[in-house]
Protein backbone atom coordinates (compact mmCIF):
# COMPACT_ATOMS: atom_id res chain seq x y z
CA UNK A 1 15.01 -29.20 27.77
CA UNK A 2 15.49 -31.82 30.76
CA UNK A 3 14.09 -30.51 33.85
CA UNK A 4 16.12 -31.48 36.52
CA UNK A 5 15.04 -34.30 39.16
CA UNK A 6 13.03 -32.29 41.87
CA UNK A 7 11.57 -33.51 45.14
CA UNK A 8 8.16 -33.20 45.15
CA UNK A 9 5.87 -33.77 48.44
CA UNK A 10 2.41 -35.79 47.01
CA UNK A 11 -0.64 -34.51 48.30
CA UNK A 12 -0.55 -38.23 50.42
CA UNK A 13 2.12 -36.80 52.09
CA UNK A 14 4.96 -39.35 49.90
CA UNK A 15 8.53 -37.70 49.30
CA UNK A 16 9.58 -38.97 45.61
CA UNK A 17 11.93 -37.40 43.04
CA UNK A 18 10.45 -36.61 39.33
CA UNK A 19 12.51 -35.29 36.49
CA UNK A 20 10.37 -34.55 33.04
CA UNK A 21 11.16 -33.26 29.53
CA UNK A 22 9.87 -29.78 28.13
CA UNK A 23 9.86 -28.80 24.45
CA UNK A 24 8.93 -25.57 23.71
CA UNK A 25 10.17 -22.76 20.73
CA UNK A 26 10.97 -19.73 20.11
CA UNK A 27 8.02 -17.84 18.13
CA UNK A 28 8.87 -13.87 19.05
CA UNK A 29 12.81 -13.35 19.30
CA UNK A 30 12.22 -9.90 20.20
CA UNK A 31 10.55 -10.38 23.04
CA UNK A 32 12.85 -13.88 24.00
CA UNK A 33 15.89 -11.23 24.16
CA UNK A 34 14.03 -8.22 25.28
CA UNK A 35 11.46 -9.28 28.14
CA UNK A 36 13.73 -11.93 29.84
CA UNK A 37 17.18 -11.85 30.60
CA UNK A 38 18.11 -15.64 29.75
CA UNK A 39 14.91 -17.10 28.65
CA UNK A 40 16.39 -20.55 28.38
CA UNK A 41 17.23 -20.58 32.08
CA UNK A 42 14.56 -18.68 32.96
CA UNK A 43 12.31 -21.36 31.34
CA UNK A 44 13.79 -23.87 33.22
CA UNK A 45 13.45 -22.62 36.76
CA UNK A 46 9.58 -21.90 36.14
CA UNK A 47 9.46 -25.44 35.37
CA UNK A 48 10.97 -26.78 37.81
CA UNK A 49 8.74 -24.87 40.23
CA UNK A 50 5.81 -25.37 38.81
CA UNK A 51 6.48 -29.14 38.65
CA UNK A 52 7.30 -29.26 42.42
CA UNK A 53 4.07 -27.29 42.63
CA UNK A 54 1.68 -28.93 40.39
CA UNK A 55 2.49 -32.49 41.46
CA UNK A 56 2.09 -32.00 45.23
CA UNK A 57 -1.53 -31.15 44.07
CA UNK A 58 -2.24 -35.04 43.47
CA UNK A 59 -1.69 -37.85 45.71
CA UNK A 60 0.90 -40.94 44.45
CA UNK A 61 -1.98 -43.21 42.70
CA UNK A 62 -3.14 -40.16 40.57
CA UNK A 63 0.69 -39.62 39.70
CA UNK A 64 1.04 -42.72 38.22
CA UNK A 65 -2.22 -43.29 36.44
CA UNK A 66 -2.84 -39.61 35.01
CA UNK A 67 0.24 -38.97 33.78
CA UNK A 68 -1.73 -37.32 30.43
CA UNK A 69 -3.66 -34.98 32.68
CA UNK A 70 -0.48 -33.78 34.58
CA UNK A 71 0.92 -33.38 31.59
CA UNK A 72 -1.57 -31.08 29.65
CA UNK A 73 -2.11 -28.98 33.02
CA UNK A 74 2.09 -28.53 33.09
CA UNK A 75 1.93 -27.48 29.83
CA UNK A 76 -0.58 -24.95 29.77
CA UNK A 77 0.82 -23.26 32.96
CA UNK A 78 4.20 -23.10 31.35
CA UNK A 79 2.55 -22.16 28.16
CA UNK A 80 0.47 -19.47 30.02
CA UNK A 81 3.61 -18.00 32.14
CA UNK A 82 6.14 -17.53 29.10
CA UNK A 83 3.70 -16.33 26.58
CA UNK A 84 5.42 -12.96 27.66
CA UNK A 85 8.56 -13.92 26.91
CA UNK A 86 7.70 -15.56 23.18
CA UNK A 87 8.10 -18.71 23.99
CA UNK A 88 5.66 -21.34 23.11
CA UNK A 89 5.65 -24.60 25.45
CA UNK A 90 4.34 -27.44 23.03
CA UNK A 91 4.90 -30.35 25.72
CA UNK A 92 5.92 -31.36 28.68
CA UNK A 93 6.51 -34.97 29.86
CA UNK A 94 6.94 -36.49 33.17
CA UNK A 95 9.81 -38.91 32.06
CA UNK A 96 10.23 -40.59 35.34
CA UNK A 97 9.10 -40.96 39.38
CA UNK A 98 11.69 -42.53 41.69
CA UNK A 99 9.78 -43.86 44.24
CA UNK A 100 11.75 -44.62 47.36
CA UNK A 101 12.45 -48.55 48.38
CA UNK A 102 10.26 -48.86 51.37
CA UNK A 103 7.05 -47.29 49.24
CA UNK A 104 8.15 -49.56 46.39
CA UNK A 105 7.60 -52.42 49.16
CA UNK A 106 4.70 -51.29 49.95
CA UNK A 107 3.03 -51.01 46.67
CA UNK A 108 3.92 -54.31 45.77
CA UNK A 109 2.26 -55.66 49.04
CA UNK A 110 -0.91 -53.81 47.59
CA UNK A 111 -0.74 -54.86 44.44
CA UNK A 112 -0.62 -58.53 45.67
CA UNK A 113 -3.58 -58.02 47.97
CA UNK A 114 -5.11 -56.48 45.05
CA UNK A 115 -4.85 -59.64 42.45
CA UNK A 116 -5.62 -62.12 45.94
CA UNK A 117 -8.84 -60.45 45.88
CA UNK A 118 -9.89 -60.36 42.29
CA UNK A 119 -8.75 -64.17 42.71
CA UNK A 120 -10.93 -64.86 45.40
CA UNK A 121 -13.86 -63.31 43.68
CA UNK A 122 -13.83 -64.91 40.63
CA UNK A 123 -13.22 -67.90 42.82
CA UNK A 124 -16.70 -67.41 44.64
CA UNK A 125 -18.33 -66.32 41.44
CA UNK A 126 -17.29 -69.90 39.92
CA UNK A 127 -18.56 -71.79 43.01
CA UNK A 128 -21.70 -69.82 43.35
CA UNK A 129 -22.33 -70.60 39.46
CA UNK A 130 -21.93 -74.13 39.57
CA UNK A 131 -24.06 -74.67 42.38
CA UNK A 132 -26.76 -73.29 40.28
CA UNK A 133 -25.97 -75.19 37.83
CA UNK A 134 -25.77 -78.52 40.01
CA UNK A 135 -29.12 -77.55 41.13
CA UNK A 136 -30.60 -77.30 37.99
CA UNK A 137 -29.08 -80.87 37.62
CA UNK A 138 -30.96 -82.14 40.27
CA UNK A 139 -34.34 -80.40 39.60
CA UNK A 140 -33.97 -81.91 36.41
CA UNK A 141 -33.06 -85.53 37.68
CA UNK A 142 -35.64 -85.86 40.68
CA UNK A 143 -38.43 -84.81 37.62
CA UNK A 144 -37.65 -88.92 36.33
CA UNK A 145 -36.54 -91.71 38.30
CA UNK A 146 -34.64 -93.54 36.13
CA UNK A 147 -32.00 -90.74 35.58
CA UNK A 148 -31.22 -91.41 39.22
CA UNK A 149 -30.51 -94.90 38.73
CA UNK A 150 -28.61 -94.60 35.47
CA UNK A 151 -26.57 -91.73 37.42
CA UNK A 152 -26.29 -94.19 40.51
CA UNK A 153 -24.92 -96.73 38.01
CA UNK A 154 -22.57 -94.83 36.35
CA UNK A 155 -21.05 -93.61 39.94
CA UNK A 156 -20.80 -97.35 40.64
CA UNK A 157 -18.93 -98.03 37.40
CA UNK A 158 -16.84 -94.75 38.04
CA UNK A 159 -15.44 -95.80 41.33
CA UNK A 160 -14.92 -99.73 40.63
CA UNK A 161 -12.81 -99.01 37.18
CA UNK A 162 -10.30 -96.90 39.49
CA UNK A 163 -7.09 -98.60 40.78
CA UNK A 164 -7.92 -98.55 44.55
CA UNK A 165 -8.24 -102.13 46.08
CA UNK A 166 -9.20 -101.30 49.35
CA UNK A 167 -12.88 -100.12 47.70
CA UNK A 168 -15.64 -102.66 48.84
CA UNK A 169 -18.90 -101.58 46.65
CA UNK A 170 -22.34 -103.29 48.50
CA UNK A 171 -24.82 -101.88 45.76
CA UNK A 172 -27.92 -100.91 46.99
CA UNK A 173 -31.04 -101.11 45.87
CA UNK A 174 -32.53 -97.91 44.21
CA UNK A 175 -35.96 -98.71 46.44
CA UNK A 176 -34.18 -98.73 49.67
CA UNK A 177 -32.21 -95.36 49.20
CA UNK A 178 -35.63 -93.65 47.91
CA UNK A 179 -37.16 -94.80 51.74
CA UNK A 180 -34.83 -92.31 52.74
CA UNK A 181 -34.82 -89.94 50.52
CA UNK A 182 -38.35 -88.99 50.53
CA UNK A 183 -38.96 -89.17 54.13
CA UNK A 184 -37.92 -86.57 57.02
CA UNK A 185 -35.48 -87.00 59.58
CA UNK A 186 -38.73 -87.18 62.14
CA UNK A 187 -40.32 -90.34 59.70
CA UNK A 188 -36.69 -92.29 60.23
CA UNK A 189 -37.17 -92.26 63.76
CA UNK A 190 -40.25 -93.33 63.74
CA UNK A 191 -39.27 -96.42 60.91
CA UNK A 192 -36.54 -97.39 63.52
């Protein structure tokens, strides 16, 4: 049985329409003629209230990511309330939720925050990993002297081989740039 599209109130205070699906049987006839007078429409208005009721329990996220949940606790009210009347409810689906345009808009702004985040995280993570890394390079390089000047070298070689004709290289002795290196700012003064 389709239950109609109702408008439902979230607990967040957001007006949507939701329409679901409910299959159920017949297991006591008797009682189906006897207890209700039209158990097929009768079946249908209790879910349709209890759906308006049910869903304005959980706010618009919960809606739309525990769909299963809803589901099971929709079924076992309906289940519970037409036990009297022989009727078994074996499911009930939530088959869709109209959202209106403006909280469509909305969600889609949050959902592209969302991802600009994660982005930016895994952004920092990267740059946070490589300078350890790039530390780890250096520790490693300082340890022996000549992997500085081979690395030195190969710089050299890197930027003369590109196209650029306005680079001027004046090589430098490995000597002079370890003066600098090994000293403080306070020793430079004092060399000048």
């Amino acid at each position: 049985m389709d239950i109609e599209p109702q408008d439902v109130i979230t607990r967040d205070n957001i007006s949507l329409k939701v329409n679901a699906v409910l299959y159920f049987k017949v297991v006591d006839s008797m009682k189906a003629i006897l207890n209700v007078e039209n158990y097929l429409y009768a079946t249908s208005q209790l879910a349709q209230t209890h759906l308006r009721s049910v869903l304005g329990e959980y706010t618009l996220d919960d809606l739309l990511t525990e769909r299963e949940k809803i589901n099971a606790t929709l079924q076992r009210i309906l289940d519970t309330n037409t036990d009297p009347w022989g009727i078994k409810v074996v499911a009930v689906e939530i088959k869709h939720v109209d959202l209106p345009p403006g909280q469509q808009r909305v969600m889609a702004i949050q959902a592209e925050a969302e991802r600009e985040r994660r982005a930016k995280v895994i952004a920092a993570e990267g740059e946070l990993q490589a300078a350890y890394k790039l530390r780890e390079a250096a520790d490693i390089m300082s340890a022996n002297p000549a992997t500085i000047t081979l690395r030195y070298l190969q710089t050299l070689k890197e930027i003369s081989s590109e196209a650029n004709a306005k680079t001027v290289l004046f090589p430098i002795p490995i000597d002079l740039i370890k003066t600098f290196l090994g000293s403080t700012p306070q020793d430079q003064k004092k060399d000048l």
